[in-house]
PDB file of N, CA and C in Angstrom:
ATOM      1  N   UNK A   1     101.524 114.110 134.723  1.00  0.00           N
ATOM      2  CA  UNK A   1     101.746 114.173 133.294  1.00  0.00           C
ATOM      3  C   UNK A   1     100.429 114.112 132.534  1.00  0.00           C
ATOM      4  N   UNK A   2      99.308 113.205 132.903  1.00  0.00           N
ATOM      5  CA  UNK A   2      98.199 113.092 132.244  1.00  0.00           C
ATOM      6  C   UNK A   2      97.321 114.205 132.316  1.00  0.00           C
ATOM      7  N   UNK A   3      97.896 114.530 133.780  1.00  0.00           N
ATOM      8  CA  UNK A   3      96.742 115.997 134.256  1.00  0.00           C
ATOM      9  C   UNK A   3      97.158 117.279 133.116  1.00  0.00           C
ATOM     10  N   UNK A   4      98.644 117.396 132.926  1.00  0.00           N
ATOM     11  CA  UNK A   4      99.446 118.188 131.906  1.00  0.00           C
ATOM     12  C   UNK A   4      98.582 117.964 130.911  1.00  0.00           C
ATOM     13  N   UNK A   5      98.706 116.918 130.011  1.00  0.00           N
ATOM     14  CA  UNK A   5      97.944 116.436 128.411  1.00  0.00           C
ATOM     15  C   UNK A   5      96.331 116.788 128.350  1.00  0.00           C
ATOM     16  N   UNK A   6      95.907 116.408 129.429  1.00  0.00           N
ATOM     17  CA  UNK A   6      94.430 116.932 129.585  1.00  0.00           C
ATOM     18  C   UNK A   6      94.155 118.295 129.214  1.00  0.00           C
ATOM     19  N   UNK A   7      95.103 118.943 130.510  1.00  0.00           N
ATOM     20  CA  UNK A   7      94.633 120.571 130.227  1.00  0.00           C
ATOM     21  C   UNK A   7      95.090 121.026 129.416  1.00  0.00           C
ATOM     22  N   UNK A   8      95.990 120.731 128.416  1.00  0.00           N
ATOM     23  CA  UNK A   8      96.738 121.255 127.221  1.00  0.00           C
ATOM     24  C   UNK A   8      96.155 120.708 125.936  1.00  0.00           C
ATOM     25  N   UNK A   9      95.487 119.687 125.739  1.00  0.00           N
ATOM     26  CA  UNK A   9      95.073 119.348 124.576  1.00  0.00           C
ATOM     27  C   UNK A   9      94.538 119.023 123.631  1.00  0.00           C
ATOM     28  N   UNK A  10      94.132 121.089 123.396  1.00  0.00           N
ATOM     29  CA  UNK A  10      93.424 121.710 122.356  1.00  0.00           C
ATOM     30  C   UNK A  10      94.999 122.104 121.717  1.00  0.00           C
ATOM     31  N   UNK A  11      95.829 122.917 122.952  1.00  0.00           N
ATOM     32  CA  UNK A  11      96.753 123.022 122.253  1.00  0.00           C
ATOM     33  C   UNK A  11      98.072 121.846 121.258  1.00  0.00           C
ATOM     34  N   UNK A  12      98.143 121.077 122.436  1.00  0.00           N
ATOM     35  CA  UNK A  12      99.197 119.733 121.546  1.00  0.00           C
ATOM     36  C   UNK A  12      98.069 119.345 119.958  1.00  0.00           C
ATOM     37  N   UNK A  13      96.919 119.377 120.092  1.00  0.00           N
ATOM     38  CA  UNK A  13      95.822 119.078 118.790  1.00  0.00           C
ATOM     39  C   UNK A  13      96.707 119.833 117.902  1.00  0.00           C
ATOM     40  N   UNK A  14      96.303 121.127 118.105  1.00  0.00           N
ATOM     41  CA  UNK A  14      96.551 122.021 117.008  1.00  0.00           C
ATOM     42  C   UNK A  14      97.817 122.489 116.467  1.00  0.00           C
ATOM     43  N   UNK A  15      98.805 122.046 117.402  1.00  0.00           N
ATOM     44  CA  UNK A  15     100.351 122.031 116.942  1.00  0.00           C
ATOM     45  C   UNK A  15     100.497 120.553 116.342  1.00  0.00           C
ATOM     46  N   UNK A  16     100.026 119.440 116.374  1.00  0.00           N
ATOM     47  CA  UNK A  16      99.884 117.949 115.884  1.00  0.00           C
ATOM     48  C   UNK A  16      99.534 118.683 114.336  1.00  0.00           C
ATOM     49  N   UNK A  17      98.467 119.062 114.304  1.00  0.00           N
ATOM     50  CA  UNK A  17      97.220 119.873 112.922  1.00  0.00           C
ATOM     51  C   UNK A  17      98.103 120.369 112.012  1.00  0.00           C
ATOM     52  N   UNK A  18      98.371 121.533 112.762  1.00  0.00           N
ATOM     53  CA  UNK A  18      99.457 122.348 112.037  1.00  0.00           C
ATOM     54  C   UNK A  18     100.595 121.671 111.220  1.00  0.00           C
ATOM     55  N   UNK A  19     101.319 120.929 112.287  1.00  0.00           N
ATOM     56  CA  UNK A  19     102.566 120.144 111.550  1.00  0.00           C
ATOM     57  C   UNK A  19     102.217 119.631 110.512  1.00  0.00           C
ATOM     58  N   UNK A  20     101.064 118.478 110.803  1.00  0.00           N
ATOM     59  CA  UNK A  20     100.838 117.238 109.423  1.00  0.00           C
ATOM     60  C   UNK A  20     100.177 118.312 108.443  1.00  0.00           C
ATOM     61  N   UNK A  21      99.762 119.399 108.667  1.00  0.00           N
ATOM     62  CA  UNK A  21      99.055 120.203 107.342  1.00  0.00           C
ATOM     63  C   UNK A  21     100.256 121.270 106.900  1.00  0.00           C
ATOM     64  N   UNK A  22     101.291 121.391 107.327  1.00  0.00           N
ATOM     65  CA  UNK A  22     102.618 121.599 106.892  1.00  0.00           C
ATOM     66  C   UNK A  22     103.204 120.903 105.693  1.00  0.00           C
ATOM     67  N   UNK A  23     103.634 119.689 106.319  1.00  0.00           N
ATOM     68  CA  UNK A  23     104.194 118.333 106.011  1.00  0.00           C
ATOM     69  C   UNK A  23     103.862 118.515 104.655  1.00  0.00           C
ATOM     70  N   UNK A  24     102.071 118.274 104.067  1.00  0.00           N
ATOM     71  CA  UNK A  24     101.523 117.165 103.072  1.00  0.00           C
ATOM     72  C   UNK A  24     101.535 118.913 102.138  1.00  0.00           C
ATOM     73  N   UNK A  25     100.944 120.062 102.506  1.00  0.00           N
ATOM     74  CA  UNK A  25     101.844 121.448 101.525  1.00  0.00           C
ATOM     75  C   UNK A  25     102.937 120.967 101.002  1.00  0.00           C
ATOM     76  N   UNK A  26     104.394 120.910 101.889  1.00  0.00           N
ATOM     77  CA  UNK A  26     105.664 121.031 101.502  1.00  0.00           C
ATOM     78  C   UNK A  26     105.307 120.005 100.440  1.00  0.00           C
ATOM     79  N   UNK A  27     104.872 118.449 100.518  1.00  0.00           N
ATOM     80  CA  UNK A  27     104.814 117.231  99.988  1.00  0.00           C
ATOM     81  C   UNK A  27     104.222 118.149  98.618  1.00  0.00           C
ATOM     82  N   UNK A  28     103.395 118.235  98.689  1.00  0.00           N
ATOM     83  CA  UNK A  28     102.506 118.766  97.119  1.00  0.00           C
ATOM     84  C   UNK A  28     102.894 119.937  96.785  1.00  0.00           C
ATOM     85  N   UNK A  29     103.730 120.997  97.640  1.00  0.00           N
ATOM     86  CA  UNK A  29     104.621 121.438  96.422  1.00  0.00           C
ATOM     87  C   UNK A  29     105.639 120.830  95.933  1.00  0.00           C
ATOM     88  N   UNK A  30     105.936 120.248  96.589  1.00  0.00           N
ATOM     89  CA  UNK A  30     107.934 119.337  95.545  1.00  0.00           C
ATOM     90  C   UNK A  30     106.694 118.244  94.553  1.00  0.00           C
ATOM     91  N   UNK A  31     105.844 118.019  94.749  1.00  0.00           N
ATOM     92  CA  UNK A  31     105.452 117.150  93.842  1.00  0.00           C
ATOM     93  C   UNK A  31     104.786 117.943  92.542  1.00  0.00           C
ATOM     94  N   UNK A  32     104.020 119.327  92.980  1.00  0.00           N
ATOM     95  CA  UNK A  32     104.004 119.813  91.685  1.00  0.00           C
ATOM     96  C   UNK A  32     105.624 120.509  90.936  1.00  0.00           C
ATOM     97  N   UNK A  33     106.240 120.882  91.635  1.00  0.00           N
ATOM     98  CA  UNK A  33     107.435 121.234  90.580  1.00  0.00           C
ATOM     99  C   UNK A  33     108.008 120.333  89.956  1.00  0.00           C
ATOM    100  N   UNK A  34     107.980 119.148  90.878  1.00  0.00           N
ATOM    101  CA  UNK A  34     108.718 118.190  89.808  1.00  0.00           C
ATOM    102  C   UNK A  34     107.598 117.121  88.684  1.00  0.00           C
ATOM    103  N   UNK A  35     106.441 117.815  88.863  1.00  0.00           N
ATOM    104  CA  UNK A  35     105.316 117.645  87.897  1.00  0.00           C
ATOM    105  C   UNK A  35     106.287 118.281  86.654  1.00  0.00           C
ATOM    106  N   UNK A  36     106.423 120.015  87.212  1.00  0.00           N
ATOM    107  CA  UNK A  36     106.244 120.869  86.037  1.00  0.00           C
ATOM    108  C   UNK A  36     107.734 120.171  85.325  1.00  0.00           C
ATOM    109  N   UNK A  37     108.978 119.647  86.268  1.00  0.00           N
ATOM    110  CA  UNK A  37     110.220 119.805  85.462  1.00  0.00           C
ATOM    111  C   UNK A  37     110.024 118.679  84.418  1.00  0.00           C
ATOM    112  N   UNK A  38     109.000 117.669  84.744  1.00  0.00           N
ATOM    113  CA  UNK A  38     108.899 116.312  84.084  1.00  0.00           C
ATOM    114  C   UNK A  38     107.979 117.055  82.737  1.00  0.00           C
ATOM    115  N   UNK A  39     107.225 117.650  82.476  1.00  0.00           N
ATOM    116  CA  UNK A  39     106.760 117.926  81.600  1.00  0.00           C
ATOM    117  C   UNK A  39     107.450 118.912  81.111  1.00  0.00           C
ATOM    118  N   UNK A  40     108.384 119.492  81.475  1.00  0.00           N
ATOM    119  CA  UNK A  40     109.480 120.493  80.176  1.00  0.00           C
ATOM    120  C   UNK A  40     110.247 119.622  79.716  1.00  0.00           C
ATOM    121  N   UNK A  41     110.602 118.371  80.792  1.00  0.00           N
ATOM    122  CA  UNK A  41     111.925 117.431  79.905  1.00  0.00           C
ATOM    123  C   UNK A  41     110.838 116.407  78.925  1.00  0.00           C
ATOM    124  N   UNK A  42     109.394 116.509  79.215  1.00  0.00           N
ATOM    125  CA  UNK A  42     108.865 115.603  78.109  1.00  0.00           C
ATOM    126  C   UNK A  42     108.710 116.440  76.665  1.00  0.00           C
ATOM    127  N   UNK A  43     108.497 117.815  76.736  1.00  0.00           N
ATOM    128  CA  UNK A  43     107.891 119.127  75.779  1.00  0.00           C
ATOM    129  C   UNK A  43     109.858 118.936  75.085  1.00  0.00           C
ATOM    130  N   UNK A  44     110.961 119.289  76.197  1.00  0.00           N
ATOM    131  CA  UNK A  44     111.757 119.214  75.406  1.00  0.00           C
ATOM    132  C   UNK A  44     112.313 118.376  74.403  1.00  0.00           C
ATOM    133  N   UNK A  45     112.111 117.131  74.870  1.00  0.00           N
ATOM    134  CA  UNK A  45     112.127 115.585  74.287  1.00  0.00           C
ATOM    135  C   UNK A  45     111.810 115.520  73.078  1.00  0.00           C
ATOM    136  N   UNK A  46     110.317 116.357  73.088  1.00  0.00           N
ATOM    137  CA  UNK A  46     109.518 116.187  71.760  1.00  0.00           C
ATOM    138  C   UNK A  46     109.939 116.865  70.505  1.00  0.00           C
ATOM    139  N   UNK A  47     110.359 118.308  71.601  1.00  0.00           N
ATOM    140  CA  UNK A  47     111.168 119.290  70.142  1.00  0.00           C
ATOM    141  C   UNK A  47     111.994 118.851  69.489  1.00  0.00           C
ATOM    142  N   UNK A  48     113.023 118.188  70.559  1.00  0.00           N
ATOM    143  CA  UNK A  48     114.002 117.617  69.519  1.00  0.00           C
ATOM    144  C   UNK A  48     113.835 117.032  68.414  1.00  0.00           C
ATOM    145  N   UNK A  49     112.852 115.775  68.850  1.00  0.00           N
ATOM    146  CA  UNK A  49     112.560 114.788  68.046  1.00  0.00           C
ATOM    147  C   UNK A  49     112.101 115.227  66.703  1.00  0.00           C
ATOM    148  N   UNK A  50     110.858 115.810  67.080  1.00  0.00           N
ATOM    149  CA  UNK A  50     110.321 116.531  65.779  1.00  0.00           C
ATOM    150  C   UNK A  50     111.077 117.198  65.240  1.00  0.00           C
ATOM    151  N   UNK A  51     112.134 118.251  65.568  1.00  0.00           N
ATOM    152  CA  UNK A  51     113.274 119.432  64.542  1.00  0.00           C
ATOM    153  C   UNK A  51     114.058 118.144  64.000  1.00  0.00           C
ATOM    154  N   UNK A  52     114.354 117.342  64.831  1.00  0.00           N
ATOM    155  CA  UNK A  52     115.453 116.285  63.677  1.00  0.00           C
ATOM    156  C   UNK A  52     114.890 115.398  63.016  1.00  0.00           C
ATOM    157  N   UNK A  53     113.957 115.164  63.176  1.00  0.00           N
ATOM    158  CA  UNK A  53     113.571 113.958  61.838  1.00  0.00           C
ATOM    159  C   UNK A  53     112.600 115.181  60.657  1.00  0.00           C
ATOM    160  N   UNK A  54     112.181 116.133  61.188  1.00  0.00           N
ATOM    161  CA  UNK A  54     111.600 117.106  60.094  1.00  0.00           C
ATOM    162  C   UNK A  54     112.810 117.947  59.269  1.00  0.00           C
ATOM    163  N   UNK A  55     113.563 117.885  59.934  1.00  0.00           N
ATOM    164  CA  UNK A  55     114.930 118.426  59.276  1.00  0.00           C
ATOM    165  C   UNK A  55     115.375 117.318  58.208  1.00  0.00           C
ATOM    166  N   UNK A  56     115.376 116.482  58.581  1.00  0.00           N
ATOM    167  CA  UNK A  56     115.957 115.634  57.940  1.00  0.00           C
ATOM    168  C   UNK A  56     115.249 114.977  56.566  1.00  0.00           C
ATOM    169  N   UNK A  57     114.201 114.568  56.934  1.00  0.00           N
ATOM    170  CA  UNK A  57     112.698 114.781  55.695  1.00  0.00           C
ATOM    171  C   UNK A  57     112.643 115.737  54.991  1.00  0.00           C
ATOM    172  N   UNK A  58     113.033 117.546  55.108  1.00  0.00           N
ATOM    173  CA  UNK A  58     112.539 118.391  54.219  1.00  0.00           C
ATOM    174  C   UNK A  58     113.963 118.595  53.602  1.00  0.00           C
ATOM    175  N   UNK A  59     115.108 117.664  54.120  1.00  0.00           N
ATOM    176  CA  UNK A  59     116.791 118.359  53.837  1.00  0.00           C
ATOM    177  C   UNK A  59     116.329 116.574  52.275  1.00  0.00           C
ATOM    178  N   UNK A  60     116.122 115.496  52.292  1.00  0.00           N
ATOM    179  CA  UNK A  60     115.806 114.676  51.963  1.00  0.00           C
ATOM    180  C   UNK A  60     114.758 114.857  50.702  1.00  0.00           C
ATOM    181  N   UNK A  61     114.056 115.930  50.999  1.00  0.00           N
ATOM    182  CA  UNK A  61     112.902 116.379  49.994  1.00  0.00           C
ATOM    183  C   UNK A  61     111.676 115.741  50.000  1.00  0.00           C
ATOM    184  N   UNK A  62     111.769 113.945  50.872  1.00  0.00           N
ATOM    185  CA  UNK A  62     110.762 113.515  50.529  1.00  0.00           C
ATOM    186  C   UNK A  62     110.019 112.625  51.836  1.00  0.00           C
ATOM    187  N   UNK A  63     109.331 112.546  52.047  1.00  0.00           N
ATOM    188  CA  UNK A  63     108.557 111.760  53.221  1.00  0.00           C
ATOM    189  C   UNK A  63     107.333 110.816  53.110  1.00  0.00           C
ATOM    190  N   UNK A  64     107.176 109.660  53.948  1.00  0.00           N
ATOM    191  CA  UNK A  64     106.924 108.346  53.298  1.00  0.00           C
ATOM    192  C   UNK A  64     105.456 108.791  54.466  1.00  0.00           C
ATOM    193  N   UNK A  65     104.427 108.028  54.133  1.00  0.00           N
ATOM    194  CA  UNK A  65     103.440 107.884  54.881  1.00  0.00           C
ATOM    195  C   UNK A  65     103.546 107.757  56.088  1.00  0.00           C
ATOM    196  N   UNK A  66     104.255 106.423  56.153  1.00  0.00           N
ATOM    197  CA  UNK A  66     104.824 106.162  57.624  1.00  0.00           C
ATOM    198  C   UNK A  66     105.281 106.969  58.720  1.00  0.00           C
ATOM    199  N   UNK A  67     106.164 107.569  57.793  1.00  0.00           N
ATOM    200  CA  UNK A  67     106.845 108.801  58.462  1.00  0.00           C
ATOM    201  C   UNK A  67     105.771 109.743  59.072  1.00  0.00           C
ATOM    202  N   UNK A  68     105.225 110.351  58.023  1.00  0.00           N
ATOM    203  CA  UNK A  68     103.920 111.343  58.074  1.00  0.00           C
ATOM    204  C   UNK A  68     103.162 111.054  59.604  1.00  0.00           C
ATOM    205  N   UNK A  69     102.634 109.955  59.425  1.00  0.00           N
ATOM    206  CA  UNK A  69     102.286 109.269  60.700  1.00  0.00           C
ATOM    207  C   UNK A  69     103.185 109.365  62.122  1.00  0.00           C
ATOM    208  N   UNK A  70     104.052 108.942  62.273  1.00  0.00           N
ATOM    209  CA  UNK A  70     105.180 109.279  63.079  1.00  0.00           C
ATOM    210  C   UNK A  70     105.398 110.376  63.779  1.00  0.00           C
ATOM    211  N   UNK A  71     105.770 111.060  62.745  1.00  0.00           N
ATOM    212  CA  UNK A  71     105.458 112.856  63.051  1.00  0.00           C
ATOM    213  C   UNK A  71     103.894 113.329  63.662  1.00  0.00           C
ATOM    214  N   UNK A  72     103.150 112.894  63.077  1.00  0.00           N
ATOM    215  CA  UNK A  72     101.787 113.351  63.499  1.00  0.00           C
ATOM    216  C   UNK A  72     101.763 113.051  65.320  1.00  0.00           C
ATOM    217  N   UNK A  73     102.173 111.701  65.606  1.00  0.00           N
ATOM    218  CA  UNK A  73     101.963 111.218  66.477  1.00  0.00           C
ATOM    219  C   UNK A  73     102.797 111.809  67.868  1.00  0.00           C
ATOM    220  N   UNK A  74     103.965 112.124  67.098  1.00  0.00           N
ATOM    221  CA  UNK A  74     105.072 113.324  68.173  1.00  0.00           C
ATOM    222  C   UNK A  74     104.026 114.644  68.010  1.00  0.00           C
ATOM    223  N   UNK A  75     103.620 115.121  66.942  1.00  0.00           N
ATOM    224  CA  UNK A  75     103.353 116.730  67.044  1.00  0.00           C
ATOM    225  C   UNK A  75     101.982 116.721  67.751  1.00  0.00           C
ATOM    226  N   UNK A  76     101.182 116.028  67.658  1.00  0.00           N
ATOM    227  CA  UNK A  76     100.079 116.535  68.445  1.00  0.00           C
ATOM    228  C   UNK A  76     100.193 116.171  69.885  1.00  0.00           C
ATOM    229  N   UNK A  77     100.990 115.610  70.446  1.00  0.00           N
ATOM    230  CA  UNK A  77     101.133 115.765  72.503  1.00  0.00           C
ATOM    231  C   UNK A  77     101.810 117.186  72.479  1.00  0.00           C
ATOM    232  N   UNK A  78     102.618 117.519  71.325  1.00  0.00           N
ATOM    233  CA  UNK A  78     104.017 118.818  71.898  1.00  0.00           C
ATOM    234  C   UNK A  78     102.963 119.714  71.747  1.00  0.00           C
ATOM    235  N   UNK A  79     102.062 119.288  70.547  1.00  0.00           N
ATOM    236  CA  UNK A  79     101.432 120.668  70.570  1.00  0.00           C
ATOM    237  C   UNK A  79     100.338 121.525  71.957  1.00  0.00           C
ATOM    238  N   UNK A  80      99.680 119.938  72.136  1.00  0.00           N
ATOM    239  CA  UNK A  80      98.865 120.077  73.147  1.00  0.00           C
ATOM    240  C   UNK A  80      99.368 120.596  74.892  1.00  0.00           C
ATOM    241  N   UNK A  81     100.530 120.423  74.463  1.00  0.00           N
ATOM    242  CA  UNK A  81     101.656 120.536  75.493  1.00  0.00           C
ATOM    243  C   UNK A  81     102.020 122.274  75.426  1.00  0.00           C
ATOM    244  N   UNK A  82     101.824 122.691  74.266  1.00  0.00           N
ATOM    245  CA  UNK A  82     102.013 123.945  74.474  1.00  0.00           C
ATOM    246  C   UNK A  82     103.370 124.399  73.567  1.00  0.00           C
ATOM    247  N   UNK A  83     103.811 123.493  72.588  1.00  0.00           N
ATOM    248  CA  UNK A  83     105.085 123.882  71.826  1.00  0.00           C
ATOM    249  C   UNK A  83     104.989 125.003  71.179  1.00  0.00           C
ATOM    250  N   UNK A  84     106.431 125.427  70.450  1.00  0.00           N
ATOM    251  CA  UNK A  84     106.118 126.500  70.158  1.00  0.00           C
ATOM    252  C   UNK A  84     105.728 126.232  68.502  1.00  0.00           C
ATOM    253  N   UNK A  85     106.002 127.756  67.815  1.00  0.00           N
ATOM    254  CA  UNK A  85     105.817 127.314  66.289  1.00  0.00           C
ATOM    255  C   UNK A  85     106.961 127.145  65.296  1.00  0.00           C
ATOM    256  N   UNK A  86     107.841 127.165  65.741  1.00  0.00           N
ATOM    257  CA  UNK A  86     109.311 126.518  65.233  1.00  0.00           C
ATOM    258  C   UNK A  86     108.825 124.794  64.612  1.00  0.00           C
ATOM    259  N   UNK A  87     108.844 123.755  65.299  1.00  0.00           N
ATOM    260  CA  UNK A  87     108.557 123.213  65.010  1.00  0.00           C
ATOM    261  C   UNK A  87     106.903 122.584  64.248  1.00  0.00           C
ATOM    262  N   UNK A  88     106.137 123.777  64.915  1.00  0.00           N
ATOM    263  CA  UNK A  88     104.942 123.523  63.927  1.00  0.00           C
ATOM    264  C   UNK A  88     105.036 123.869  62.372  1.00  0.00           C
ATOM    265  N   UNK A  89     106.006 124.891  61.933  1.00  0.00           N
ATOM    266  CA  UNK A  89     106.363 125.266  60.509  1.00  0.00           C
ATOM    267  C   UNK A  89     107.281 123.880  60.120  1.00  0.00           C
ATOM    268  N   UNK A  90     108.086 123.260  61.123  1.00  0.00           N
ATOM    269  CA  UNK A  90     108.740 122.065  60.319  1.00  0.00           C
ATOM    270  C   UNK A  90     107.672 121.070  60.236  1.00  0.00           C
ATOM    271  N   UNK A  91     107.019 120.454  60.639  1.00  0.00           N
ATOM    272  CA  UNK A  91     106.035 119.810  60.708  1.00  0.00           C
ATOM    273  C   UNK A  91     104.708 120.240  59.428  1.00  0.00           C
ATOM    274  N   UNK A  92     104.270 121.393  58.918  1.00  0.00           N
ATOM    275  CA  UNK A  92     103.739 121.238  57.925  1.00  0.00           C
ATOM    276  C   UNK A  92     104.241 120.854  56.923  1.00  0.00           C
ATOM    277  N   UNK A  93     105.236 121.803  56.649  1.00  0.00           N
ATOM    278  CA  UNK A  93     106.142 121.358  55.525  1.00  0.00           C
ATOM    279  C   UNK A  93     106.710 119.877  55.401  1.00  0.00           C
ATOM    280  N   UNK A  94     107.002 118.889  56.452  1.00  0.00           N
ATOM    281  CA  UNK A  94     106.603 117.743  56.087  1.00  0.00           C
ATOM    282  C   UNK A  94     106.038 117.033  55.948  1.00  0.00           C
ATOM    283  N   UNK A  95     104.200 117.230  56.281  1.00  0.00           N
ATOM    284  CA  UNK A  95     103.157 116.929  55.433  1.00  0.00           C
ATOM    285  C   UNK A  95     102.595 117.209  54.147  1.00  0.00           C
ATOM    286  N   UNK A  96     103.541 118.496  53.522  1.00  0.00           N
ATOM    287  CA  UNK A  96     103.571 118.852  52.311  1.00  0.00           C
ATOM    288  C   UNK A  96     104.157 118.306  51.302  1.00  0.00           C
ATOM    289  N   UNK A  97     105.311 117.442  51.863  1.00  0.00           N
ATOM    290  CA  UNK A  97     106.131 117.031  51.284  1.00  0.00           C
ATOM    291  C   UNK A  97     105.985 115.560  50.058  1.00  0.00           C
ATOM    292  N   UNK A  98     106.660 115.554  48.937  1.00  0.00           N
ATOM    293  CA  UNK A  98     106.156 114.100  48.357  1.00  0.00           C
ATOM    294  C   UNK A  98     106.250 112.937  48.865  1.00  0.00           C
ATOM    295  N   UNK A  99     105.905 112.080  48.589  1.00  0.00           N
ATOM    296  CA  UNK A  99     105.805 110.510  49.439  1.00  0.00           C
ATOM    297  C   UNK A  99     107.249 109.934  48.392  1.00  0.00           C
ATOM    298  N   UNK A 100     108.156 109.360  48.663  1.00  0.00           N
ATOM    299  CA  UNK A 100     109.413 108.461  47.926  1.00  0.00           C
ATOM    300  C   UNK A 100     108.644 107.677  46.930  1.00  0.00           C
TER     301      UNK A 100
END
């Protein structure tokens, strides 16, 4: 058996090689997709947030500093994130908006 392992192993190496450099691929692709799904459910998260409280501020007419702030603080990750401009048009317009 040892005499077997001896003369064979370059080959058992490189089928060992192969596998674990298989393995840690498969591993880091499921870990980047579920990178990417975690950052659409964070991008989606954000849209929401921002269309309903900017909806609700420009349906209201008026928006408080605080608020202003708030919003700022959601719109610049979505943006950096890659949102679209749906919510960047709600988002000016409620920095345009009067303070209560």
């Amino acid at each position: 058996m040892l005499e077997h392992i001896i003369k064979y192993w370059i080959t058992y190496a490189c089928g060992l090689i192969t596998a674990a450099f298989t393995f840690v691929i498969s591993k880091l692709r499921h870990h980047r997709a579920e990178q990417k799904l975690l950052r659409e459910g964070i991008l989606a998260l954000l849209h929401d947030r921002l269309y309903e409280a900017c909806s609700r501020f420009i349906s209201d007419g008026v928006c408080s500093v605080e608020d202003k702030r708030n919003l700022e603080y959601l719109y610049k990750p979505y943006e950096k994130m890659g949102g679209n401009g749906v919510c960047r048009e709600l988002y000016e317009r409620c920095m345009k908006l009067p303070l209560p």
